[in-house]
PDB file of N, CA and C in Angstrom:
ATOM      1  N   UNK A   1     148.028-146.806  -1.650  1.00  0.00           N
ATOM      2  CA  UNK A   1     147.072-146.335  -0.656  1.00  0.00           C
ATOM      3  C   UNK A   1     145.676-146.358  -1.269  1.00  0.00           C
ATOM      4  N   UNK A   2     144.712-146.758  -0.529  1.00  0.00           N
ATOM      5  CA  UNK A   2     143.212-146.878  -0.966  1.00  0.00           C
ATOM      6  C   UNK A   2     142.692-145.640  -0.558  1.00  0.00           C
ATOM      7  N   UNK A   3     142.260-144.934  -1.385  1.00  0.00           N
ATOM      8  CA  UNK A   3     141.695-143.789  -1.095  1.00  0.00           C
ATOM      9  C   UNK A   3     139.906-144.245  -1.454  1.00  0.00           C
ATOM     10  N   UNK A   4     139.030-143.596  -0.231  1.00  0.00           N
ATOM     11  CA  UNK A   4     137.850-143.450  -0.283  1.00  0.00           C
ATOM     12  C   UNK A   4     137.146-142.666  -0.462  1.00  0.00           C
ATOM     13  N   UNK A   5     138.042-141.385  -0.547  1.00  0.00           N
ATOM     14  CA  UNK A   5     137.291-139.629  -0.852  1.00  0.00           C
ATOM     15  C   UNK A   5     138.415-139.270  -2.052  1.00  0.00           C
ATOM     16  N   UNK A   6     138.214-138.473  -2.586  1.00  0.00           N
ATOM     17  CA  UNK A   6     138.428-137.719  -3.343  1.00  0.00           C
ATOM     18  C   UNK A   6     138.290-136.578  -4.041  1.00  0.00           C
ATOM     19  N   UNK A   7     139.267-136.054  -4.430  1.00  0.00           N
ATOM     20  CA  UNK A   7     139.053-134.710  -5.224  1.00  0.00           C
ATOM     21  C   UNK A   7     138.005-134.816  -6.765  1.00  0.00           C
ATOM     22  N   UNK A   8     137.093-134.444  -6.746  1.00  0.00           N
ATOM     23  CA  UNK A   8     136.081-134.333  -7.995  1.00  0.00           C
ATOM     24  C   UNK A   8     136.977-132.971  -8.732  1.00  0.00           C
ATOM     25  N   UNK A   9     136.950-133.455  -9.829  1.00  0.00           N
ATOM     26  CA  UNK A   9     137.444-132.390 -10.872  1.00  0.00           C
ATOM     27  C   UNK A   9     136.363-131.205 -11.503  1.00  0.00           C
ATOM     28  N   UNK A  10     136.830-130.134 -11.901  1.00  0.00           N
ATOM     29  CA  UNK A  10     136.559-129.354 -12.045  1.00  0.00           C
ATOM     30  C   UNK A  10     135.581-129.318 -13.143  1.00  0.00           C
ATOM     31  N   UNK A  11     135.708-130.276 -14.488  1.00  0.00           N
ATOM     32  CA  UNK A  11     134.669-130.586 -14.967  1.00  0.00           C
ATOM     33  C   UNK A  11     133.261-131.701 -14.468  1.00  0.00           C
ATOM     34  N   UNK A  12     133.969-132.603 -13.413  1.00  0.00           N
ATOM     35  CA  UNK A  12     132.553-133.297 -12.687  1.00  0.00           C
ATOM     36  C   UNK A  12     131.615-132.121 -12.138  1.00  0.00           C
ATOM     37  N   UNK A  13     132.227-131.125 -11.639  1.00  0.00           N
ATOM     38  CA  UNK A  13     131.403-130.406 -10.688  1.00  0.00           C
ATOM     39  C   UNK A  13     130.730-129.172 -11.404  1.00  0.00           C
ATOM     40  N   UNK A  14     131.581-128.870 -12.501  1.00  0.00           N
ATOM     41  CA  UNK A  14     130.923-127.813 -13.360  1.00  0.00           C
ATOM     42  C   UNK A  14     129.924-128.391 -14.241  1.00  0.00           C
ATOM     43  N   UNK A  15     129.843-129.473 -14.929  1.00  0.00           N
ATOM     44  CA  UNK A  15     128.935-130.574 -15.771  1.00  0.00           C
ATOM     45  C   UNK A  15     127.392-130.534 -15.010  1.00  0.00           C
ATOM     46  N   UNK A  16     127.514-131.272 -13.614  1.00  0.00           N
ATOM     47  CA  UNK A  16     126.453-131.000 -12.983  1.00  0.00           C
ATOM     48  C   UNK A  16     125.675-129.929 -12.346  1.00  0.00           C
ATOM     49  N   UNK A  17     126.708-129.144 -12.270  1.00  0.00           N
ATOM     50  CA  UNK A  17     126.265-127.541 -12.302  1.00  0.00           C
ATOM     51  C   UNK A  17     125.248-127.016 -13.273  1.00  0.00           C
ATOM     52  N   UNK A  18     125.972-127.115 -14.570  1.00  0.00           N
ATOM     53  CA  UNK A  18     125.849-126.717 -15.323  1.00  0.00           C
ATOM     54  C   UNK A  18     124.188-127.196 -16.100  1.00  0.00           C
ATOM     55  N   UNK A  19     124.111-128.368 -15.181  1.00  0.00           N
ATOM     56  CA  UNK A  19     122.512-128.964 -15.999  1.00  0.00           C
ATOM     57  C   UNK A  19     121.620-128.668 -15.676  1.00  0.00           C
ATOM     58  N   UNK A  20     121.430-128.165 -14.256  1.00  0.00           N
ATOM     59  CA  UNK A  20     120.684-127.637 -13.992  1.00  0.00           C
ATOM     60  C   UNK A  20     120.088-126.225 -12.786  1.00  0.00           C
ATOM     61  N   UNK A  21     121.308-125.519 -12.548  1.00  0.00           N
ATOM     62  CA  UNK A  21     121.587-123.899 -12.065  1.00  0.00           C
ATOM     63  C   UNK A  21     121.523-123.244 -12.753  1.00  0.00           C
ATOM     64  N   UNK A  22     120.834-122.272 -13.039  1.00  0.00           N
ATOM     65  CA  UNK A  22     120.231-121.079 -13.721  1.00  0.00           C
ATOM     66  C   UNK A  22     122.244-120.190 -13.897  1.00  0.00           C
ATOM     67  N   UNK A  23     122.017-119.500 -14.683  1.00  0.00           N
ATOM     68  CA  UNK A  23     123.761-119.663 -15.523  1.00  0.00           C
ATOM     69  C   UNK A  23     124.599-118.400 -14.217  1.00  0.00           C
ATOM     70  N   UNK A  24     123.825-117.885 -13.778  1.00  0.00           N
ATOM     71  CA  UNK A  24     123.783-116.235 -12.767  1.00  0.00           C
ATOM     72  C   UNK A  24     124.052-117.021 -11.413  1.00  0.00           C
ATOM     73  N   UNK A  25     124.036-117.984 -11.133  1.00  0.00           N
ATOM     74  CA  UNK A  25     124.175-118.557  -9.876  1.00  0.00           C
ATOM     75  C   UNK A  25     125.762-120.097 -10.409  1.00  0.00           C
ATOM     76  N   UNK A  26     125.622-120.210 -11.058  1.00  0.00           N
ATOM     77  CA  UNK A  26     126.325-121.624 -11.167  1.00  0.00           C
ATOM     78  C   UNK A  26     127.780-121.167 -10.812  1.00  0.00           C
ATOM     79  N   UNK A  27     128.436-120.161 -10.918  1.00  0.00           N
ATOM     80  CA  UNK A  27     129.733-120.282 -10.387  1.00  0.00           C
ATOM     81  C   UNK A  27     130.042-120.367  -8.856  1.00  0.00           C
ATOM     82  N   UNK A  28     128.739-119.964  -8.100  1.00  0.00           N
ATOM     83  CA  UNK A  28     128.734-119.777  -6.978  1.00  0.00           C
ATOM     84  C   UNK A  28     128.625-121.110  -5.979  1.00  0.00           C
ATOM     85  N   UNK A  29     127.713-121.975  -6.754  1.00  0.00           N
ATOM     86  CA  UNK A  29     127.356-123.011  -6.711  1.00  0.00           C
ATOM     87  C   UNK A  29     128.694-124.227  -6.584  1.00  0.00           C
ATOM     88  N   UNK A  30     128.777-124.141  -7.790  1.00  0.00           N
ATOM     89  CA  UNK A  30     130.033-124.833  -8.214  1.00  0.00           C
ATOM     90  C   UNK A  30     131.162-124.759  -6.765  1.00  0.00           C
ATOM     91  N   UNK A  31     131.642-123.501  -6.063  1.00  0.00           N
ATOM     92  CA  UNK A  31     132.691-123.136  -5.868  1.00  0.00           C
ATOM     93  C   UNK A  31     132.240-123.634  -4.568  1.00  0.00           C
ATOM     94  N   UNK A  32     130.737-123.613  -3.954  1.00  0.00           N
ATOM     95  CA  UNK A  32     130.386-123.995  -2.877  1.00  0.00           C
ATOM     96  C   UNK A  32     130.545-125.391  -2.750  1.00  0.00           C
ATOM     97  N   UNK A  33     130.273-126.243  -3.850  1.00  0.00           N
ATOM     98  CA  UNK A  33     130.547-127.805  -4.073  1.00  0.00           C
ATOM     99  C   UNK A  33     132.113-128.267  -3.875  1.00  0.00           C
ATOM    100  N   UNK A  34     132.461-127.046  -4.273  1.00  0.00           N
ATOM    101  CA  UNK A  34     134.413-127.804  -4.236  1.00  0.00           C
ATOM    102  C   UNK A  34     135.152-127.581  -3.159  1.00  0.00           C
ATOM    103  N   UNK A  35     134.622-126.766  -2.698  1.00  0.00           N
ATOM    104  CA  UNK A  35     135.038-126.403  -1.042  1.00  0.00           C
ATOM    105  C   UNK A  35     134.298-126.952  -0.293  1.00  0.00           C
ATOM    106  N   UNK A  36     133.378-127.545  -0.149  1.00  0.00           N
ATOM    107  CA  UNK A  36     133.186-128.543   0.441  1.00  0.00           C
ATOM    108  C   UNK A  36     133.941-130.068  -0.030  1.00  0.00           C
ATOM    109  N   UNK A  37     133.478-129.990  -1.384  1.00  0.00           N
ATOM    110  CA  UNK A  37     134.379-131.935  -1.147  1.00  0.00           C
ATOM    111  C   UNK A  37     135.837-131.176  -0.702  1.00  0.00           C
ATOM    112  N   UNK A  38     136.452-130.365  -0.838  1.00  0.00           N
ATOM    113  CA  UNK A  38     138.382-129.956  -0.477  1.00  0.00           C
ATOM    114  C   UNK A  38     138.258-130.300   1.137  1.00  0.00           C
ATOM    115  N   UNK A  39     136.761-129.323   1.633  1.00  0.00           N
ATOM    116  CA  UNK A  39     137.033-129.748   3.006  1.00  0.00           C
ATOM    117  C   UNK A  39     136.914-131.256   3.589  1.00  0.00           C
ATOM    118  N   UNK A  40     136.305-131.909   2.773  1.00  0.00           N
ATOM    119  CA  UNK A  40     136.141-133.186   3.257  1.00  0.00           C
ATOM    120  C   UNK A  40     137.612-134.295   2.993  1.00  0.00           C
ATOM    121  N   UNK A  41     138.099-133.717   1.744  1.00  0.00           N
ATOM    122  CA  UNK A  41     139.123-134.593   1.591  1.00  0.00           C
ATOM    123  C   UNK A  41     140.237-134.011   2.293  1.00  0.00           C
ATOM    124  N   UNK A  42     140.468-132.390   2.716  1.00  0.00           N
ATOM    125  CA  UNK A  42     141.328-132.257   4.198  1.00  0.00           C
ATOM    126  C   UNK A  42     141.376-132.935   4.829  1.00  0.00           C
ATOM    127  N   UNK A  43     140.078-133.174   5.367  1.00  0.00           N
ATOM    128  CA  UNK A  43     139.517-133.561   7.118  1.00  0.00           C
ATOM    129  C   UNK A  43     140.217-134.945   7.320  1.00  0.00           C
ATOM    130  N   UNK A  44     139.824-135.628   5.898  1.00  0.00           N
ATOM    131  CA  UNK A  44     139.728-137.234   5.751  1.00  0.00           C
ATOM    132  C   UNK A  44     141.348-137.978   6.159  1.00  0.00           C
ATOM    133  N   UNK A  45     142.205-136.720   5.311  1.00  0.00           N
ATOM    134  CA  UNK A  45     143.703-137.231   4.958  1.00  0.00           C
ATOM    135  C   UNK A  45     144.469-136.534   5.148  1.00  0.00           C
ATOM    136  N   UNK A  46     143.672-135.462   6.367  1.00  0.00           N
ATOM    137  CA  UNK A  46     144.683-134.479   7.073  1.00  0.00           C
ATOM    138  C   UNK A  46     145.763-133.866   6.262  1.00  0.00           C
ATOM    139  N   UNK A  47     145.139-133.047   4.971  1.00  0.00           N
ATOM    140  CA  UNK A  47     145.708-132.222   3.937  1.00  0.00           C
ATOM    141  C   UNK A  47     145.648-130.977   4.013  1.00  0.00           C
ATOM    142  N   UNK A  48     146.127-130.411   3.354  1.00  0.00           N
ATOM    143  CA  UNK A  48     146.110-129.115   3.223  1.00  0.00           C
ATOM    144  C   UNK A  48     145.627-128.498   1.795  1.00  0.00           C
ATOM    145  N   UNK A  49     145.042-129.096   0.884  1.00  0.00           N
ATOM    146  CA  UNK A  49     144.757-128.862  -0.358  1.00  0.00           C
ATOM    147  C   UNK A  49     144.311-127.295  -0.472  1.00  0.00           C
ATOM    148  N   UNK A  50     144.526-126.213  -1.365  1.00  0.00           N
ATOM    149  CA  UNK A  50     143.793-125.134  -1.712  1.00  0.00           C
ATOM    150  C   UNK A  50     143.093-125.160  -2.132  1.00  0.00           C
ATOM    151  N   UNK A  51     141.656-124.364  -2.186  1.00  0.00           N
ATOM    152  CA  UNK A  51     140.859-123.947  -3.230  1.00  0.00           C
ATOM    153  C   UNK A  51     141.280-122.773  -4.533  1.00  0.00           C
ATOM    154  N   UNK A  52     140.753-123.225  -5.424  1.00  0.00           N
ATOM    155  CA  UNK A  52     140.058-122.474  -6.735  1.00  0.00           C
ATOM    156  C   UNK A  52     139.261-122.912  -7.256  1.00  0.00           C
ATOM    157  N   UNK A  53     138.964-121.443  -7.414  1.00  0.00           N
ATOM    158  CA  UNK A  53     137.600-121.344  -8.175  1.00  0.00           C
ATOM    159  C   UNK A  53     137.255-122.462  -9.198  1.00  0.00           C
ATOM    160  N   UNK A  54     136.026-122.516  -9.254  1.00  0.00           N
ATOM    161  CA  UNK A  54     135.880-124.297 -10.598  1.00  0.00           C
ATOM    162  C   UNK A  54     135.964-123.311 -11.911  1.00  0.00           C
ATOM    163  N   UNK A  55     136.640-123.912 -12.915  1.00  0.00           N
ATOM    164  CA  UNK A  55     136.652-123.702 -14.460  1.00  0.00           C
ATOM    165  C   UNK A  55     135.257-124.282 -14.628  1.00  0.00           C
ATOM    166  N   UNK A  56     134.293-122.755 -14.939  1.00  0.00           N
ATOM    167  CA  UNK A  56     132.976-123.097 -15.376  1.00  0.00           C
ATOM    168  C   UNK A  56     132.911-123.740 -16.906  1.00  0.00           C
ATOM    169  N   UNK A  57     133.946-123.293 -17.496  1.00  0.00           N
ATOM    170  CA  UNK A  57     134.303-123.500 -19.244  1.00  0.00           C
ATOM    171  C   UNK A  57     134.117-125.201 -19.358  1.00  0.00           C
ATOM    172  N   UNK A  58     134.651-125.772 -17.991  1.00  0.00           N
ATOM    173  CA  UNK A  58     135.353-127.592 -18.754  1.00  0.00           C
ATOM    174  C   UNK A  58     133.835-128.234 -18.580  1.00  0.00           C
ATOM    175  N   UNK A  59     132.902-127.446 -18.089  1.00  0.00           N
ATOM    176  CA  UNK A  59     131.222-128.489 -18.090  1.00  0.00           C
ATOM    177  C   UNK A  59     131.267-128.966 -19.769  1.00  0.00           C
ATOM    178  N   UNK A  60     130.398-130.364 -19.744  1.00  0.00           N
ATOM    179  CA  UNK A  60     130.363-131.408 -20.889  1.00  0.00           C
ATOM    180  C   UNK A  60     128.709-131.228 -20.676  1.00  0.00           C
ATOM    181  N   UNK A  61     127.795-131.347 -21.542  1.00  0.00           N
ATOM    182  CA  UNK A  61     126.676-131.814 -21.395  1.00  0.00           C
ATOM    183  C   UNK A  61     126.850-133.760 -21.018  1.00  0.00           C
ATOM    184  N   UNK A  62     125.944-133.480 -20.274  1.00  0.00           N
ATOM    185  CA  UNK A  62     125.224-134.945 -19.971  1.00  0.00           C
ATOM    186  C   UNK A  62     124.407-135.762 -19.916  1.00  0.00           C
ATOM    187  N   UNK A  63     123.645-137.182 -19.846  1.00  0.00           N
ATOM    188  CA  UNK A  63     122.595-137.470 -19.716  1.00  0.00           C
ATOM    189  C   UNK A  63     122.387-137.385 -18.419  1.00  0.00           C
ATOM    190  N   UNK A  64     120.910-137.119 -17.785  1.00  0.00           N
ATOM    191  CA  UNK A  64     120.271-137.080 -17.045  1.00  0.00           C
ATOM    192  C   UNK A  64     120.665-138.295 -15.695  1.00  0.00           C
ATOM    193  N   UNK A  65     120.993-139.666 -16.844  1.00  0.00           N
ATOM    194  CA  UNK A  65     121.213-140.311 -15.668  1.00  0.00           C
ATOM    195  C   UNK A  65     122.499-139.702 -15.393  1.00  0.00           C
ATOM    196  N   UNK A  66     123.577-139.460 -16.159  1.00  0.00           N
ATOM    197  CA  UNK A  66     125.328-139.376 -15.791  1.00  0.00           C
ATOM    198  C   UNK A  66     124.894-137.717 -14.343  1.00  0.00           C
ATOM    199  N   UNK A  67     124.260-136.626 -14.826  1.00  0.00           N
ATOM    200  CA  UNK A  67     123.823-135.880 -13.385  1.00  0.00           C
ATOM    201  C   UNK A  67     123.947-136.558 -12.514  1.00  0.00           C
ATOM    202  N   UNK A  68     122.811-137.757 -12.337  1.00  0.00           N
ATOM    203  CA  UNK A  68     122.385-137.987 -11.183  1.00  0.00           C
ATOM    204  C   UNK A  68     123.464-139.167 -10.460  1.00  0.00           C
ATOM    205  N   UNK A  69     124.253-139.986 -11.474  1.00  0.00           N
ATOM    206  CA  UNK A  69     125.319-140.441 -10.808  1.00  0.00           C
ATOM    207  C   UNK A  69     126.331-139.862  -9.753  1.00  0.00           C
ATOM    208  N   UNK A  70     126.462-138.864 -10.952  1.00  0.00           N
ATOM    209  CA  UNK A  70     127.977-138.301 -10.430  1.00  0.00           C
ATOM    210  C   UNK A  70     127.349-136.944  -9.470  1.00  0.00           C
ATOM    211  N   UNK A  71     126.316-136.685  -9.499  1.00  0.00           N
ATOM    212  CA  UNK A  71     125.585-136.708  -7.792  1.00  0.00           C
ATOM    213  C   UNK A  71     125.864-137.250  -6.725  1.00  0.00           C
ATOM    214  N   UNK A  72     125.861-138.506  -6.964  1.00  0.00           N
ATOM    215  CA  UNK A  72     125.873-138.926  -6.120  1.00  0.00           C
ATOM    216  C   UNK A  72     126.954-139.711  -5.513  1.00  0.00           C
ATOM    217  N   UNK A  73     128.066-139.744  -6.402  1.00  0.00           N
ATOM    218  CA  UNK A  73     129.517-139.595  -6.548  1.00  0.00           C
ATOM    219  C   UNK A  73     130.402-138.224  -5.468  1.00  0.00           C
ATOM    220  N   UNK A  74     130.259-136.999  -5.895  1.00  0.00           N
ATOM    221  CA  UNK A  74     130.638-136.108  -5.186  1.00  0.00           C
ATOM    222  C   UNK A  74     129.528-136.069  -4.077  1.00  0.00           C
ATOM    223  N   UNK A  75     128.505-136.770  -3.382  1.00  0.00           N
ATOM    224  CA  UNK A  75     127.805-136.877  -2.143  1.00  0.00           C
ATOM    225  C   UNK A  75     128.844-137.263  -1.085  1.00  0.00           C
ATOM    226  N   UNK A  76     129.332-138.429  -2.127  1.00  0.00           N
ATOM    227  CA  UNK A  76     130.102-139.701  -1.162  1.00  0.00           C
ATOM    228  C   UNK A  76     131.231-138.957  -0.867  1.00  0.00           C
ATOM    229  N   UNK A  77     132.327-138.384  -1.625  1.00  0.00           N
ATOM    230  CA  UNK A  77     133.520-137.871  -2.074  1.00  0.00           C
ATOM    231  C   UNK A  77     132.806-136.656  -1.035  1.00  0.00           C
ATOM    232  N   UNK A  78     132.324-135.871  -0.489  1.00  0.00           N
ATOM    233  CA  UNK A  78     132.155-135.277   0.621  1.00  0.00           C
ATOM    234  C   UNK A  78     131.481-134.730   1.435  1.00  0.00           C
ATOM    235  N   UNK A  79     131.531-136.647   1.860  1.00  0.00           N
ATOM    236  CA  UNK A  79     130.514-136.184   3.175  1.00  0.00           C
ATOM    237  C   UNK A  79     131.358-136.289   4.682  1.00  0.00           C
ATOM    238  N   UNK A  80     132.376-136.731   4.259  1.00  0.00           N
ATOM    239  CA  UNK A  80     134.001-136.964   5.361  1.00  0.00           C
ATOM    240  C   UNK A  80     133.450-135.938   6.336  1.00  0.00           C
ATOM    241  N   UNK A  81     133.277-134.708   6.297  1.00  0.00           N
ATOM    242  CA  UNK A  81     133.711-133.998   7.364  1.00  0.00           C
ATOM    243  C   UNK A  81     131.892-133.450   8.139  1.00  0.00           C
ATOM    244  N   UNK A  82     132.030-133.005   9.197  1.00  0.00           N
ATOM    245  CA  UNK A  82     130.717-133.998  10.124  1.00  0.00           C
ATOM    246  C   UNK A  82     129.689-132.514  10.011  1.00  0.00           C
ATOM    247  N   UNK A  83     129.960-131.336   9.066  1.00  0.00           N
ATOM    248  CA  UNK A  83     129.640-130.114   8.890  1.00  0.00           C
ATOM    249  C   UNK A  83     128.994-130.404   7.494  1.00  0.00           C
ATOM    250  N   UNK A  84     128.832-130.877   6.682  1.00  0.00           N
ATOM    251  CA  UNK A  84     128.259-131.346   5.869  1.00  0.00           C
ATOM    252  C   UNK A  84     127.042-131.433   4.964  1.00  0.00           C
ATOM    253  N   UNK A  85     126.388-132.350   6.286  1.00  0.00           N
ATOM    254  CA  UNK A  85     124.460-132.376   6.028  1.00  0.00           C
ATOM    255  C   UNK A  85     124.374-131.688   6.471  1.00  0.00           C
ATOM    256  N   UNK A  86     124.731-130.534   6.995  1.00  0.00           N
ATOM    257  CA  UNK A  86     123.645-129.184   7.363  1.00  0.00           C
ATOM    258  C   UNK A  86     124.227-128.252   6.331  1.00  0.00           C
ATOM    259  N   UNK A  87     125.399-128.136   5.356  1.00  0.00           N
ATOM    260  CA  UNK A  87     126.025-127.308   4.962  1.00  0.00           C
ATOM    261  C   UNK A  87     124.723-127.029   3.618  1.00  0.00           C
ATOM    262  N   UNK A  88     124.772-125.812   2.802  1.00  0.00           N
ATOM    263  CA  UNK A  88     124.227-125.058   1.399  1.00  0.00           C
ATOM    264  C   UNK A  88     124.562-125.840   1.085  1.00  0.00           C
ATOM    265  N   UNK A  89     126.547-126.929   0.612  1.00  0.00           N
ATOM    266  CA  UNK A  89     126.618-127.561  -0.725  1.00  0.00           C
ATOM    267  C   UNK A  89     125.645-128.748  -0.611  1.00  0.00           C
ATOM    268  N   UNK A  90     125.809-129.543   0.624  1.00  0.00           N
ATOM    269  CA  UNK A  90     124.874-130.680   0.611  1.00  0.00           C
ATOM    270  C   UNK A  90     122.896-130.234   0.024  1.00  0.00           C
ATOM    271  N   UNK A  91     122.654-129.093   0.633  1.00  0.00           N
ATOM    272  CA  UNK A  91     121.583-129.079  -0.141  1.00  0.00           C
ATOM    273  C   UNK A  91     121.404-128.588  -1.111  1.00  0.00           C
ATOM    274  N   UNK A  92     122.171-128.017  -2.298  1.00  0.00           N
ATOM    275  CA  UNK A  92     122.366-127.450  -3.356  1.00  0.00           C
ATOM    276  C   UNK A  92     122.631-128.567  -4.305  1.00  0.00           C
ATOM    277  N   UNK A  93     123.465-129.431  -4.023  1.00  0.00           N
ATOM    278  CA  UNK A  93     123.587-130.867  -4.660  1.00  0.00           C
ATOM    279  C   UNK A  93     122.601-132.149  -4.543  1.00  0.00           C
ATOM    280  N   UNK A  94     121.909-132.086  -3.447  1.00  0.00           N
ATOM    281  CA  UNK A  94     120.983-132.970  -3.292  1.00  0.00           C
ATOM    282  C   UNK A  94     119.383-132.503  -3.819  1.00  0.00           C
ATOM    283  N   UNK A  95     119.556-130.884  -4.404  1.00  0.00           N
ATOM    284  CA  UNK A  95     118.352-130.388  -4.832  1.00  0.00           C
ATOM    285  C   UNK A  95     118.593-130.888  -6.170  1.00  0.00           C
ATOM    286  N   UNK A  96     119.952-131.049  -7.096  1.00  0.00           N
ATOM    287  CA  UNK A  96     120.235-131.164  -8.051  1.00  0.00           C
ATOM    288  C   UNK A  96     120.254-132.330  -8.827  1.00  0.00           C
ATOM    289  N   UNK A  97     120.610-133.485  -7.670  1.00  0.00           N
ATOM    290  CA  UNK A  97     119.950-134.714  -7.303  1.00  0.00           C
ATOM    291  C   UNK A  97     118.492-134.882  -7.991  1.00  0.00           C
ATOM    292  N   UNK A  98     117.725-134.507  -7.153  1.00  0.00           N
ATOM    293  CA  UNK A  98     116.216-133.828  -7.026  1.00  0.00           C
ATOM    294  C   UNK A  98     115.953-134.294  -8.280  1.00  0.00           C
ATOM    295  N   UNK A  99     115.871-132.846  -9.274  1.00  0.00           N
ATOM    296  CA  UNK A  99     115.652-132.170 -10.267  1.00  0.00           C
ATOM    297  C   UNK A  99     115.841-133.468 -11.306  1.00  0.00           C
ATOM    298  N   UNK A 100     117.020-133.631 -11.375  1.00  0.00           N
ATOM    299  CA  UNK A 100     117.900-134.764 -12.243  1.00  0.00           C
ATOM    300  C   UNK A 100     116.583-136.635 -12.162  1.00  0.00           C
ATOM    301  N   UNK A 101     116.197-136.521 -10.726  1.00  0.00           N
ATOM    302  CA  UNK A 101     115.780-137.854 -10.511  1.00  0.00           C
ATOM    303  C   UNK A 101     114.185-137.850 -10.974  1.00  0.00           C
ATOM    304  N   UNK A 102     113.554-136.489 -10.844  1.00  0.00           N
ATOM    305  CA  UNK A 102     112.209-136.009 -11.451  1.00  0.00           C
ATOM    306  C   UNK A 102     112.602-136.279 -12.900  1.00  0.00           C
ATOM    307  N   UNK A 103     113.489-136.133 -13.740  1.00  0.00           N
ATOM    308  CA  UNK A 103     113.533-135.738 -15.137  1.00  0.00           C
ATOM    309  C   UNK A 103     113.821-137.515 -15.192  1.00  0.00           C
ATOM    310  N   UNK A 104     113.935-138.285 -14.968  1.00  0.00           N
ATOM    311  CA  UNK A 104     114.613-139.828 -15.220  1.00  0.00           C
ATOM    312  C   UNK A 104     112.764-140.271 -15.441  1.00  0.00           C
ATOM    313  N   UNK A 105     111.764-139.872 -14.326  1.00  0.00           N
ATOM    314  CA  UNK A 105     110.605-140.530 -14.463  1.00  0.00           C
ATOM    315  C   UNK A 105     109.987-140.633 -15.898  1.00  0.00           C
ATOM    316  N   UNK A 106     109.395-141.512 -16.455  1.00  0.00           N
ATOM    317  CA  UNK A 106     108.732-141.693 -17.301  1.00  0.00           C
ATOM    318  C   UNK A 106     107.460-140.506 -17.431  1.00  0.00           C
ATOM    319  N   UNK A 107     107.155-140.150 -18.419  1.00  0.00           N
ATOM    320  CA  UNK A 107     105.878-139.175 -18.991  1.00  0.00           C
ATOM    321  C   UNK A 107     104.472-139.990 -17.902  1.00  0.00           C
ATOM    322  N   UNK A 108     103.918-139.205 -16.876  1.00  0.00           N
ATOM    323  CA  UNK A 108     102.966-139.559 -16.356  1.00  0.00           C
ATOM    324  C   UNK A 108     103.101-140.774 -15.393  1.00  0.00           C
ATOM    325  N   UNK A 109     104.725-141.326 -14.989  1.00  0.00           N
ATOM    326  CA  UNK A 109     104.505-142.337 -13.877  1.00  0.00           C
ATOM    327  C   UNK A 109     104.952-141.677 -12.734  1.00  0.00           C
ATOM    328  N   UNK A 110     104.925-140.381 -12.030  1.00  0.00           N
ATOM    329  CA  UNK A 110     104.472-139.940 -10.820  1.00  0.00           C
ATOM    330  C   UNK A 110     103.904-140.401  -9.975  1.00  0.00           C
ATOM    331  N   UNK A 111     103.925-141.389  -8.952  1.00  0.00           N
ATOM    332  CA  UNK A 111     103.235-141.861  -8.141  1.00  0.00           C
ATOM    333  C   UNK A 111     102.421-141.329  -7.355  1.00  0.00           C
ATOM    334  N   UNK A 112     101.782-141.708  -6.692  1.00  0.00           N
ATOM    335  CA  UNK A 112     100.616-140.793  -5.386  1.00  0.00           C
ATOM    336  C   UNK A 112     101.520-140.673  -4.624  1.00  0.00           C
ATOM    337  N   UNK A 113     100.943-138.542  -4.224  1.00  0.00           N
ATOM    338  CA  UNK A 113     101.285-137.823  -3.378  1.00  0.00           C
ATOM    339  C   UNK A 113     101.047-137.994  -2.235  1.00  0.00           C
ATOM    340  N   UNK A 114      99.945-138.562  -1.810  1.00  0.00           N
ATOM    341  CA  UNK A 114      98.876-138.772  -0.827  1.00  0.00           C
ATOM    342  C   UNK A 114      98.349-139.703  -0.993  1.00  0.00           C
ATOM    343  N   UNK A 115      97.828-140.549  -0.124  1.00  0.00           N
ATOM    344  CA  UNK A 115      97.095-141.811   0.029  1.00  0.00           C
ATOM    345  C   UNK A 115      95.979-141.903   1.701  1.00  0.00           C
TER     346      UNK A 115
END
C-alpha cells in the first residue's frame, strides 16, 4: 500500500520543537502537532490511531535547514483533514517554519520590506 500521510515520530516532532519553543511551552506544542498529524492520518485511512503525549526526551539537535525540512514534512503528513489551516498546530508549525527560514538567510541579505 502507498501511503501519502503519515505518522511523524515522536522525535521528528520533538527535534523541531525543540529548536525553537521556549522550553515552558514545547510540550504543549509538540502534543498539539501530533494530534493533529494523528488526526489527519485518521481522517486519511479511516483509523483509529491514539494519542500520546510526544517523548520530549527523543529531540536530536539539528541544522537549521533539517527544521525547516522536516517542517515541512509534517505540513504535508497533516494537512489530510480540512480543519487544519485554521487549526493552532498549522500555525505553530508554520511560525516555526518562519523562524527556521529567517535563520537560513545570509548576514544582511534581507530583502526590501517595502518598495
Amino acid at each position: 500500500m502507498d501511503m501519502s500521510a503519515w505518522v511523524a515520530s515522536d522525535r521528528h516532532i520533538a527535534s523541531i520543537v525543540a529548536a525553537y519553543v521556549i522550553p515552558k511551552d514545547q510540550q504543549m506544542v509538540a502534543d498539539l502537532l501530533k494530534q493533529a498529524n494523528l488526526k489527519s492520518v485518521n481522517f486519511r485511512y479511516k483509523e483509529r490511531t491514539k494519542f500520546t503525549p510526544v517523548n520530549m526526551s527523543l529531540a536530536v539537535d539539528l541544522s537549521t535547514k533539517d527544521v525547516l525540512s522536516l517542517c515541512h514534512s509534517l505540513d504535508h503528513q497533516s494537512c489530510e483533514h480540512e480543519t487544519w489551516f485554521d487549526s493552532r498546530a498549522h500555525n505553530y508549525l508554520h511560525w516555526i517554519a518562519s523562524c527556521a527560514g529567517w535563520d537560513l538567510q545570509p548576514e544582511g541579505a534581507i530583502g526590501k520590506w517595502s518598495i
